[in-house]
C-alpha atoms as a PDB file:
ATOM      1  CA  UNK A   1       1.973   7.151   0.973  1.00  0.00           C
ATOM      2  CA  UNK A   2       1.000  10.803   0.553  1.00  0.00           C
ATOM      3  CA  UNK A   3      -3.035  11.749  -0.577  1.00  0.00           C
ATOM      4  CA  UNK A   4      -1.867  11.807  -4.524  1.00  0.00           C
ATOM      5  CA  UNK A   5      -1.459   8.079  -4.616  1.00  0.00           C
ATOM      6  CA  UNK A   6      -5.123   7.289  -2.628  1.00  0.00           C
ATOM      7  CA  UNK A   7      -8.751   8.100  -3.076  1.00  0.00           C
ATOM      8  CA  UNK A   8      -9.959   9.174   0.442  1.00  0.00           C
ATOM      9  CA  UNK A   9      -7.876  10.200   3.751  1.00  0.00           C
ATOM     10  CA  UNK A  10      -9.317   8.923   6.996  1.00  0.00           C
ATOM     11  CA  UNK A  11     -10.120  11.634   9.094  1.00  0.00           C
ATOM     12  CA  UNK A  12     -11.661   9.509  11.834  1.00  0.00           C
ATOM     13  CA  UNK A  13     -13.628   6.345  11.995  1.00  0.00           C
ATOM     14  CA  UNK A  14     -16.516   7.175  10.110  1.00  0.00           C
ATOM     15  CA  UNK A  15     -14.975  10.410   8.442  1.00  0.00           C
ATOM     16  CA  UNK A  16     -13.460  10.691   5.248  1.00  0.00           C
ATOM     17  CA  UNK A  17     -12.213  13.211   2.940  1.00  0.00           C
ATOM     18  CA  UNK A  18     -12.217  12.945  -1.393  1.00  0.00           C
ATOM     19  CA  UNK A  19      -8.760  13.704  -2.746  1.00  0.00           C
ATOM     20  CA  UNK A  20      -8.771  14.580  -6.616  1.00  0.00           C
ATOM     21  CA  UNK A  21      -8.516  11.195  -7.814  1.00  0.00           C
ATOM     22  CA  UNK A  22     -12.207  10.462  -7.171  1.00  0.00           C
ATOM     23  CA  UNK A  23     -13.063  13.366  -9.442  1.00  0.00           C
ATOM     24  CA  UNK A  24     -16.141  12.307 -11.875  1.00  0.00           C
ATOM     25  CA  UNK A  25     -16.039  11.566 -15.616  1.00  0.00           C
ATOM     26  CA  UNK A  26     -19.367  13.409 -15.445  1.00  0.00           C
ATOM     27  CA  UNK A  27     -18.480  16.181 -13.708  1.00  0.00           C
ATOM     28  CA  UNK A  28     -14.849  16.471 -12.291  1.00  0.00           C
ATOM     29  CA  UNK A  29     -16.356  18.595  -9.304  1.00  0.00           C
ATOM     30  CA  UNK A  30     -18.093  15.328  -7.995  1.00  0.00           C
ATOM     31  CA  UNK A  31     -17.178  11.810  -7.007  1.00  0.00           C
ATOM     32  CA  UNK A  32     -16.556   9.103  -9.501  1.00  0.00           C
ATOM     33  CA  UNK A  33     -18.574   6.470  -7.319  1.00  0.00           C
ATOM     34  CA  UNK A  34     -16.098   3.656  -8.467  1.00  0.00           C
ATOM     35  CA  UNK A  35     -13.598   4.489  -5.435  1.00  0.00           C
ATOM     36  CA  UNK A  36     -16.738   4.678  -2.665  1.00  0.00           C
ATOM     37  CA  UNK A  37     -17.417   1.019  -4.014  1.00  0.00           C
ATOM     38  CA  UNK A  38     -14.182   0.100  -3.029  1.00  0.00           C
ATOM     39  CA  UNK A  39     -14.163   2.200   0.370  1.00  0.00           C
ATOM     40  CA  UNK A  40     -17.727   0.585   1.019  1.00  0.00           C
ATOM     41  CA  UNK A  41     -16.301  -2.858   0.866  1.00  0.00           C
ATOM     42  CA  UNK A  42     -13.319  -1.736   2.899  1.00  0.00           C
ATOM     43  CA  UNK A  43     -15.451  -0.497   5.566  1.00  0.00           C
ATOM     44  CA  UNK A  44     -17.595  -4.060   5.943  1.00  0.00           C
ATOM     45  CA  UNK A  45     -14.330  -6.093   6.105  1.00  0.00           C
ATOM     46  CA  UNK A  46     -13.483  -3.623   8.640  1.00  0.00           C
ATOM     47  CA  UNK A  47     -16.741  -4.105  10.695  1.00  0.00           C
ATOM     48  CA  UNK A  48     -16.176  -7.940  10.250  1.00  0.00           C
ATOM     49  CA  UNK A  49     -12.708  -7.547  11.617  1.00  0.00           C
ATOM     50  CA  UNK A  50     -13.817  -5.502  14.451  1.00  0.00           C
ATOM     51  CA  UNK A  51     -16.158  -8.417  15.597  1.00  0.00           C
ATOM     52  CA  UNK A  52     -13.744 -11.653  15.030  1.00  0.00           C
ATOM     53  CA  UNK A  53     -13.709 -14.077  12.153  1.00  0.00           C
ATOM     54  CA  UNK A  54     -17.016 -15.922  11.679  1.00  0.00           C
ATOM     55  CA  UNK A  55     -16.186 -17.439   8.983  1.00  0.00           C
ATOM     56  CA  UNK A  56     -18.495 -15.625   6.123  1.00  0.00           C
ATOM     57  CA  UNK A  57     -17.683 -14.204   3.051  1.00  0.00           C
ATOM     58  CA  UNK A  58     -19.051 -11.313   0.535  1.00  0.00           C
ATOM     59  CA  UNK A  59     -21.607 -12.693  -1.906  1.00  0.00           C
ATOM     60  CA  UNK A  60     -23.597  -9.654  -3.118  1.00  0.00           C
ATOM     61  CA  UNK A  61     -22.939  -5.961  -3.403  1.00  0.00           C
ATOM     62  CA  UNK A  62     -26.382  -3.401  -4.024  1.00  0.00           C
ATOM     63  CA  UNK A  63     -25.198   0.027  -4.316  1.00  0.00           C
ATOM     64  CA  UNK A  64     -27.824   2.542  -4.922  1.00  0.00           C
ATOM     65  CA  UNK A  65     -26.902   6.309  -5.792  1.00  0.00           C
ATOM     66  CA  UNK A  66     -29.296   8.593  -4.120  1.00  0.00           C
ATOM     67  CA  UNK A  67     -27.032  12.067  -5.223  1.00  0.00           C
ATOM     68  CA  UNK A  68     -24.091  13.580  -6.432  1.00  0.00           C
ATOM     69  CA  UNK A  69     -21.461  13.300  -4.084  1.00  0.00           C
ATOM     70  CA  UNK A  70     -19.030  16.472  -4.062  1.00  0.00           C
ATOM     71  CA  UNK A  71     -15.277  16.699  -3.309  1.00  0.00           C
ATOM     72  CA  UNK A  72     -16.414  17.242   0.304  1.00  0.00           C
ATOM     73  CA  UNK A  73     -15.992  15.346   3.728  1.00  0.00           C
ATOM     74  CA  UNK A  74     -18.543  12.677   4.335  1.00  0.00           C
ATOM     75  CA  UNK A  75     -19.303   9.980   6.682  1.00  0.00           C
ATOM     76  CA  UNK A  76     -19.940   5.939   6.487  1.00  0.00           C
ATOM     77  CA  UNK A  77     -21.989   3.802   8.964  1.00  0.00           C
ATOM     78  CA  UNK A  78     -21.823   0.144   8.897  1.00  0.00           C
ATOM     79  CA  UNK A  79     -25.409  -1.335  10.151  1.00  0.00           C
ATOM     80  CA  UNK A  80     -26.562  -4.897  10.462  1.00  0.00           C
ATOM     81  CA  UNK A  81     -29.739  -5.451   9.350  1.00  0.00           C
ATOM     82  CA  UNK A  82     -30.151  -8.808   9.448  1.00  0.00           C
ATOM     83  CA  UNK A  83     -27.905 -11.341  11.722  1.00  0.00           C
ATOM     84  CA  UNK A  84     -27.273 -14.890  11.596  1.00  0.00           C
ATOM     85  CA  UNK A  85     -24.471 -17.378  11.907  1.00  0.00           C
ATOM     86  CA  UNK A  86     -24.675 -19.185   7.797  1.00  0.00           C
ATOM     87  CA  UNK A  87     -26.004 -15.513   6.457  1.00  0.00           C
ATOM     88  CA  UNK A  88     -26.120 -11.975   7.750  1.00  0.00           C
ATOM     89  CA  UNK A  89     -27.260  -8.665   5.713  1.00  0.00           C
ATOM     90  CA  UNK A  90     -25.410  -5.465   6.684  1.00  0.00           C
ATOM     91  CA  UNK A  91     -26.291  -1.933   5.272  1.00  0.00           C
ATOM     92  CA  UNK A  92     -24.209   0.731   4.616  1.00  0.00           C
ATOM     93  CA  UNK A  93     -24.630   4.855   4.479  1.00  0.00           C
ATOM     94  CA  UNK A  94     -22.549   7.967   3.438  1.00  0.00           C
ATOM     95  CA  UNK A  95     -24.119  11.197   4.750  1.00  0.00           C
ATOM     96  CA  UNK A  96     -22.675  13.797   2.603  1.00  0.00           C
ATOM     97  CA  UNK A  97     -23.590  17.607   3.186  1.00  0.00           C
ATOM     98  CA  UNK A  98     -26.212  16.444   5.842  1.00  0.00           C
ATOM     99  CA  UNK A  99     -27.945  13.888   3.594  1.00  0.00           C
ATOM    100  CA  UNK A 100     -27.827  10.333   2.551  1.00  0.00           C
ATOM    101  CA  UNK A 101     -25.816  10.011  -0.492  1.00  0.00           C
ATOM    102  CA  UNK A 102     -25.452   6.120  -0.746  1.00  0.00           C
ATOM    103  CA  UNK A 103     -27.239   3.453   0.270  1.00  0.00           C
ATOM    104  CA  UNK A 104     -25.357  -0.250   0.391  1.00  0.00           C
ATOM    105  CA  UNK A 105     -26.488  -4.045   1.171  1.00  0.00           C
ATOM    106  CA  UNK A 106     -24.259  -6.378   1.332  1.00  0.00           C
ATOM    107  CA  UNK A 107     -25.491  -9.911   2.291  1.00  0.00           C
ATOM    108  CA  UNK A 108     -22.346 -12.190   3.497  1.00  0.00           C
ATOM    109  CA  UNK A 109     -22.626 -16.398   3.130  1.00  0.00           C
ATOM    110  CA  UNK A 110     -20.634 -18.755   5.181  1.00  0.00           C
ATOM    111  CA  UNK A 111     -17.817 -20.267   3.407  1.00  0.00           C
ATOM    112  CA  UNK A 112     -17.722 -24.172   2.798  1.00  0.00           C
ATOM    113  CA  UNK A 113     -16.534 -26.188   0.518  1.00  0.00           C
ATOM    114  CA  UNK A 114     -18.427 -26.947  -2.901  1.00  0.00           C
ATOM    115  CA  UNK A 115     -15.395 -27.439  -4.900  1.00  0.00           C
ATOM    116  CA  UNK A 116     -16.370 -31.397  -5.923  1.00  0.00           C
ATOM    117  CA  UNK A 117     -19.844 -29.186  -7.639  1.00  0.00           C
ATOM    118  CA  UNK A 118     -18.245 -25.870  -8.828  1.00  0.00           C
ATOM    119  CA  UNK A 119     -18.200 -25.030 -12.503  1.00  0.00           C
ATOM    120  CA  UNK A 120     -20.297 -22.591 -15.110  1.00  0.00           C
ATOM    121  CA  UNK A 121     -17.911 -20.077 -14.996  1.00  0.00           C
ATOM    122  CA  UNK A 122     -16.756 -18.456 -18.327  1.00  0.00           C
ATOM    123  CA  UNK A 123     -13.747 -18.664 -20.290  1.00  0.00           C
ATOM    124  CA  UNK A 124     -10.862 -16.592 -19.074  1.00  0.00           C
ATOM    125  CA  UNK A 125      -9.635 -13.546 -20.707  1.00  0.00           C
ATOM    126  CA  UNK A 126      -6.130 -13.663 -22.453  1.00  0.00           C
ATOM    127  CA  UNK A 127      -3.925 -11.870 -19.591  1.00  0.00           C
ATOM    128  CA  UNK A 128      -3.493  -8.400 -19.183  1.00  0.00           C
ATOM    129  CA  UNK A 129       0.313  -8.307 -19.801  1.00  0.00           C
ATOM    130  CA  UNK A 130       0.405  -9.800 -22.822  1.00  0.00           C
ATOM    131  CA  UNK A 131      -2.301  -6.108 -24.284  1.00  0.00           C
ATOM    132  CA  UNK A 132      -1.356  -2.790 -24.807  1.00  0.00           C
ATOM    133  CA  UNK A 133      -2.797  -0.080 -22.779  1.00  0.00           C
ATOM    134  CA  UNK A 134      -5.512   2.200 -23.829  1.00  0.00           C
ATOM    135  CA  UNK A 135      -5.610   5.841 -22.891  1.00  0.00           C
ATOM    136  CA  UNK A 136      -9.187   7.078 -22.241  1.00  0.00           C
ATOM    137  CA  UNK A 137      -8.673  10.751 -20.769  1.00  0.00           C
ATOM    138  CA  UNK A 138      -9.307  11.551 -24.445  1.00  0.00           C
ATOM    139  CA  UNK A 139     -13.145  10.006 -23.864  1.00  0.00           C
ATOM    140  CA  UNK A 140     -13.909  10.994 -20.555  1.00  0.00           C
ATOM    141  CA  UNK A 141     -11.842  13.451 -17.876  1.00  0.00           C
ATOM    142  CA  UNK A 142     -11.464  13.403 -14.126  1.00  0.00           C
ATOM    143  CA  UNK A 143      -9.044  12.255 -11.839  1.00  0.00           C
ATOM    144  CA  UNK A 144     -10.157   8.929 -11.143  1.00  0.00           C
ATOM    145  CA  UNK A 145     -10.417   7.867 -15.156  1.00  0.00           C
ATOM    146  CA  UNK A 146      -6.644   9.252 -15.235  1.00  0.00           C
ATOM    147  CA  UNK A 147      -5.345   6.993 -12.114  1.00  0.00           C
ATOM    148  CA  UNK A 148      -6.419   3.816 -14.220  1.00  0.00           C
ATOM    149  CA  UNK A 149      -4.694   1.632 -16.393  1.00  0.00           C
ATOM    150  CA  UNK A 150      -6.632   0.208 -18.812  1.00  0.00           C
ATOM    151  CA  UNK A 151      -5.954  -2.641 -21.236  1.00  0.00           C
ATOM    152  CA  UNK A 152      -8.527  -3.881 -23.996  1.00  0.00           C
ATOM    153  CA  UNK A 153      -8.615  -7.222 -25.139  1.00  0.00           C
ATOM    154  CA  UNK A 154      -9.120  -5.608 -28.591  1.00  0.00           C
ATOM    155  CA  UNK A 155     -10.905  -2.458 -30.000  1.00  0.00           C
ATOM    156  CA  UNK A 156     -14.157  -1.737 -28.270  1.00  0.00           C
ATOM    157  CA  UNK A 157     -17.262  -1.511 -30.247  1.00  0.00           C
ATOM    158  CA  UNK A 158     -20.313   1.027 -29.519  1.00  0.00           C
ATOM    159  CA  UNK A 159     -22.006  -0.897 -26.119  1.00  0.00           C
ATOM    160  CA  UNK A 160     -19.502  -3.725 -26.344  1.00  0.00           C
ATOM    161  CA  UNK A 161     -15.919  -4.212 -24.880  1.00  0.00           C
ATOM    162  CA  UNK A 162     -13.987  -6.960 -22.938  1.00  0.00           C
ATOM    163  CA  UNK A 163     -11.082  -4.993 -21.106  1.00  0.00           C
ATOM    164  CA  UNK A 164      -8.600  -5.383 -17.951  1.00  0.00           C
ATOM    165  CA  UNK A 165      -8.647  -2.465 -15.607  1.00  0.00           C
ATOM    166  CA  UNK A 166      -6.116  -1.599 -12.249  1.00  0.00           C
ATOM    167  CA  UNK A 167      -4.997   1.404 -10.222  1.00  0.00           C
ATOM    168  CA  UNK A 168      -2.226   1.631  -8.258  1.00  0.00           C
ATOM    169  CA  UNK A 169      -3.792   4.337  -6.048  1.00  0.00           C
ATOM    170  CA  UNK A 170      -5.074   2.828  -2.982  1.00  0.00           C
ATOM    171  CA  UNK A 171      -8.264   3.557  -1.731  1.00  0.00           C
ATOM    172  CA  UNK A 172      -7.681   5.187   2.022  1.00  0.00           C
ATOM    173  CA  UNK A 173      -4.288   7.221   2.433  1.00  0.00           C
ATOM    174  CA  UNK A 174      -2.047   4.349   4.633  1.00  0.00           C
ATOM    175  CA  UNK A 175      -4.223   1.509   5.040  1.00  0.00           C
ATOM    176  CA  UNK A 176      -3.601  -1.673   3.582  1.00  0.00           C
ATOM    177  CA  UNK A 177      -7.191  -2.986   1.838  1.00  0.00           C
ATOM    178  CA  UNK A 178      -8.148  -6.600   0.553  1.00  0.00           C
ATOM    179  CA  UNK A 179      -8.334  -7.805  -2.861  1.00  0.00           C
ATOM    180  CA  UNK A 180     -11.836  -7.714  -2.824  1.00  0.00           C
ATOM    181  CA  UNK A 181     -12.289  -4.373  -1.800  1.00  0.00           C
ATOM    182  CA  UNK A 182      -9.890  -3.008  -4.564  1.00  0.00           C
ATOM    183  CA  UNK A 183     -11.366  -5.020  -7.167  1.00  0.00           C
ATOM    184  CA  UNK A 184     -14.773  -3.818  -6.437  1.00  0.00           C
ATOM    185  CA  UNK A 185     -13.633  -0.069  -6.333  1.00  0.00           C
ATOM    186  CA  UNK A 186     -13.096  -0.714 -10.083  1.00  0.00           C
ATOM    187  CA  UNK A 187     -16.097  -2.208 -11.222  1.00  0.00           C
ATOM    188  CA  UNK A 188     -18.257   0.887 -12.014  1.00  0.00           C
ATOM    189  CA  UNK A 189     -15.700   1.976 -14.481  1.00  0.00           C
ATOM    190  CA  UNK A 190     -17.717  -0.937 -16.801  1.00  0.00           C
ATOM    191  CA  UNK A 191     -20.456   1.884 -18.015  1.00  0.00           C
ATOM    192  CA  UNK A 192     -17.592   3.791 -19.428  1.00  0.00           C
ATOM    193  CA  UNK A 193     -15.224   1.258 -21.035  1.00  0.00           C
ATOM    194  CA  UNK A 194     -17.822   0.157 -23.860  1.00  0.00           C
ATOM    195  CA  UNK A 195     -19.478   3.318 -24.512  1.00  0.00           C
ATOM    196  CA  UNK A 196     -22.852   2.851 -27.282  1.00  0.00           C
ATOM    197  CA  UNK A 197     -22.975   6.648 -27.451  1.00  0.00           C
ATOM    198  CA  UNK A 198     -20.593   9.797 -27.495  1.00  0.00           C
ATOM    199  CA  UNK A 199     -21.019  10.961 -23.747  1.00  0.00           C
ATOM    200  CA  UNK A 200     -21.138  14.345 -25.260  1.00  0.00           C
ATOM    201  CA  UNK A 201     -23.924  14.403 -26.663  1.00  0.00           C
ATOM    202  CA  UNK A 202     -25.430  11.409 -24.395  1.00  0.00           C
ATOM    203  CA  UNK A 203     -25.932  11.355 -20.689  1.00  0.00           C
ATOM    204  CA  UNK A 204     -26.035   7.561 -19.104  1.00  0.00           C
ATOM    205  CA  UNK A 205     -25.209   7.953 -15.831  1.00  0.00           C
ATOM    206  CA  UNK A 206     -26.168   4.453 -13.793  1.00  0.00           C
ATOM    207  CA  UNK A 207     -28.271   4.687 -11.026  1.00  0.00           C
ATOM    208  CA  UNK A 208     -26.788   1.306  -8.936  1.00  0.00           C
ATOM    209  CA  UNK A 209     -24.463  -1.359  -9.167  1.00  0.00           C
ATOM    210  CA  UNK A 210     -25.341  -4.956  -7.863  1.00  0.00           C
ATOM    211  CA  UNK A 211     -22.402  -7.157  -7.858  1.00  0.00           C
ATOM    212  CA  UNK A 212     -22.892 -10.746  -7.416  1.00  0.00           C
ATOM    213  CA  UNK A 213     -19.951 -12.988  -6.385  1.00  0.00           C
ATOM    214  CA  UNK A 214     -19.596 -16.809  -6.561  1.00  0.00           C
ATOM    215  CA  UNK A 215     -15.592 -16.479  -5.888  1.00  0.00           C
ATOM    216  CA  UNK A 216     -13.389 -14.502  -3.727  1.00  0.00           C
ATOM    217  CA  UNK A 217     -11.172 -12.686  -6.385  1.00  0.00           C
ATOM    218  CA  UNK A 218      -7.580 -11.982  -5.815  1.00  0.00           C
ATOM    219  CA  UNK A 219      -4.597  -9.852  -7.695  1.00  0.00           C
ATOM    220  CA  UNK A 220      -4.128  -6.583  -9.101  1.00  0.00           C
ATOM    221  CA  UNK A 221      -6.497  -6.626 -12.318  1.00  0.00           C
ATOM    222  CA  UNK A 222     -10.230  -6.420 -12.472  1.00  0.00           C
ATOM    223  CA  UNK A 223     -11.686  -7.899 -16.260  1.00  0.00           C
ATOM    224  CA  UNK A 224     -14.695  -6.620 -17.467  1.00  0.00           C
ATOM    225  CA  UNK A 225     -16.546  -8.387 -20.286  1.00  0.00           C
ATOM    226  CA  UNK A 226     -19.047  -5.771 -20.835  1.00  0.00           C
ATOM    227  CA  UNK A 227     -22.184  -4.839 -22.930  1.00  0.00           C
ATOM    228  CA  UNK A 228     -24.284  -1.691 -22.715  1.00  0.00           C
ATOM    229  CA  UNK A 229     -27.682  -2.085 -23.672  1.00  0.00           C
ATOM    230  CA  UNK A 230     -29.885   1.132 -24.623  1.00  0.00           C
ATOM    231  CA  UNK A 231     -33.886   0.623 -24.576  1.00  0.00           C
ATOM    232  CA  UNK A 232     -36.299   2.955 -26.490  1.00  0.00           C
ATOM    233  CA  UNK A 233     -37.620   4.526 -23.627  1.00  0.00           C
ATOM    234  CA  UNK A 234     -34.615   6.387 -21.895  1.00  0.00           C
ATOM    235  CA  UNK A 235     -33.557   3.594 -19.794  1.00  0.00           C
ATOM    236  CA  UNK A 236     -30.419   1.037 -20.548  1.00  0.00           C
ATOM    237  CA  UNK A 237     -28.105  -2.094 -18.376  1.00  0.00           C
ATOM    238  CA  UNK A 238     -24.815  -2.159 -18.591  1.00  0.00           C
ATOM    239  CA  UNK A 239     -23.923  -5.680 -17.705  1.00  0.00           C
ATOM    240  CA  UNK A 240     -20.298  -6.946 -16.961  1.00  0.00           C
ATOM    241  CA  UNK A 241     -18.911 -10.551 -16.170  1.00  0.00           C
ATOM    242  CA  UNK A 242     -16.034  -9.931 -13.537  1.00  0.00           C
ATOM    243  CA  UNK A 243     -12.259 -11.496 -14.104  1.00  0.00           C
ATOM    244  CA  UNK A 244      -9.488 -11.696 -12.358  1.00  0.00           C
ATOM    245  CA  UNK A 245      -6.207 -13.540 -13.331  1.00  0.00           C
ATOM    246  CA  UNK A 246      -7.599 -16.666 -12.332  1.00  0.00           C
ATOM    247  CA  UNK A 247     -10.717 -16.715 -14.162  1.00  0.00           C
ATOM    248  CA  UNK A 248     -14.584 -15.508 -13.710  1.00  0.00           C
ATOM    249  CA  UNK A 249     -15.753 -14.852 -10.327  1.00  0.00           C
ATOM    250  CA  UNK A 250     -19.130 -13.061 -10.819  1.00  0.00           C
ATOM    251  CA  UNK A 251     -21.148 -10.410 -12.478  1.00  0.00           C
ATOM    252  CA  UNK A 252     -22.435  -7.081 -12.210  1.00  0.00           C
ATOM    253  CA  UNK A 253     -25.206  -4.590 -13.058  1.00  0.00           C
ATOM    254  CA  UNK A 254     -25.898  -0.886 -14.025  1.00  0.00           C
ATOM    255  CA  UNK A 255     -29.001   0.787 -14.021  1.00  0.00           C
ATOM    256  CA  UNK A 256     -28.838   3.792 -16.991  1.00  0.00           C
ATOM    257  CA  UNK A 257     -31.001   6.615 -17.273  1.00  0.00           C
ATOM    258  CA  UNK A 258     -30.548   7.710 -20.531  1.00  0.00           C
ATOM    259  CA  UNK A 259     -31.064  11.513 -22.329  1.00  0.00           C
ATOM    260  CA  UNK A 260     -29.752  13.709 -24.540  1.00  0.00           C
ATOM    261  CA  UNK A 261     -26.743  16.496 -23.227  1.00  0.00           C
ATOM    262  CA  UNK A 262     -27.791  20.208 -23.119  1.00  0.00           C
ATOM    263  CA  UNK A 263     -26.168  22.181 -25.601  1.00  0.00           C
END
């Protein structure tokens, strides 16, 4: 695998380097934060791995965006914050340019079984094979919107849009990642599938992502029922009900700040 089919190259344990796929839809001189989802993930299953199976799985994501991470080397620090043998809360950083970039919980559950109880989950989207891609380089630029492929269930209207997303870039350069992890290094790309305004006239960048998980997902393709909801008062939600081929497996959240583009 060479660095044009991955988002970051491992340059040691904790360092990492941007390749031009994670360039931004905002800017394509910063980070798309999609991929550091995914490499955030990676690195907990990682941690995990390094300690032995204890039998816990992923139930929340919090990402919040402190800055604008540039195309330059940064590092990631897996912490735990709170331990415990049915629950533990871990907390991730990236230090970019000598300053904390992101800031990560993720709270793991242990797994049992709850299948005789389990249901509530929402109809599942028609499968991705059977729709025709959509290009969106023509709405936003950057590597990382150009390393997806993107298929609508149909047309997407202003702040509402039910699509199927995949890359087949991996996240690190070499190293073999989960289904989970790739999945959830597409899940930001929800703020800019159902678009409510032109982004150039409109800045809505989102401030966090919170993914909430009541199913280990699995495959290639991520579905994102989405809807994009704009307040008065320059703030918005972008809010997303994950899929993969087998059906729903849990939700997410944007914070937007919203305002109007410089001319």
């Amino acid at each position: 695998m060479t660095t044009d089919d991955a988002y970051f190259v491992r340059l040691d344990e904790r360092r990492f380097r941007p390749t031009p796929l994670t360039g931004g839809a905002w800017r394509t001189t910063e980070q798309h934060i999609s991929p550091m989802n995914g490499l955030i993930v990676h690195a907990v299953e990682r941690f995990r791995a390094g300690r032995g199976d204890d039998g816990m799985a992923i139930s929340r994501v919090g990402v919040d965006i402190l800055g604008v991470l540039d195309l330059d080397d940064f590092e990631v620090t897996v912490d735990v914050v709170r331990p415990g043998r049915t629950i533990e809360l871990l907390e991730v950083t990236v230090v970019s340019g000598g300053r904390s970039a992101v800031h990560a919980r993720v709270w793991r559950s242990i797994v049992t079984d709850t299948a005789a109880v389990a249901g509530g989950e929402a109809d599942p989207l028609p499968a991705p094979e059977t729709l025709e891609p959509l290009d969106l380089t023509g709405v936003w630029p950057g590597g990382y919107i150009r390393s997806l492929d993107v298929r609508p269930v149909a047309v997407p209207k202003p702040g509402r849009g039910t699509s199927w997303v995949r890359t087949s870039a991996s996240i690190v350069a070499g190293e073999p990642v989960s289904d989970l992890a790739r999945l959830m290094g597409l899940v930001d790309t929800a703020n800019g599938l159902s678009v409510r305004e032109s982004p150039d006239v409109w800045l809505f960048p989102n401030l966090d992502l919170t993914i909430h998980l009541f199913r280990q997902p699995s495959g290639e393709w991520l579905g994102l029922d989405t809807t994009v909801v704009f307040g008065p008062a320059g703030l918005g939600v972008t809010a997303s009900a994950l899929h993969d081929t087998r059906g729903h497996f849990g939700y997410a959240r944007q914070a937007l700040t919203i305002r109007p583009r410089s001319s």
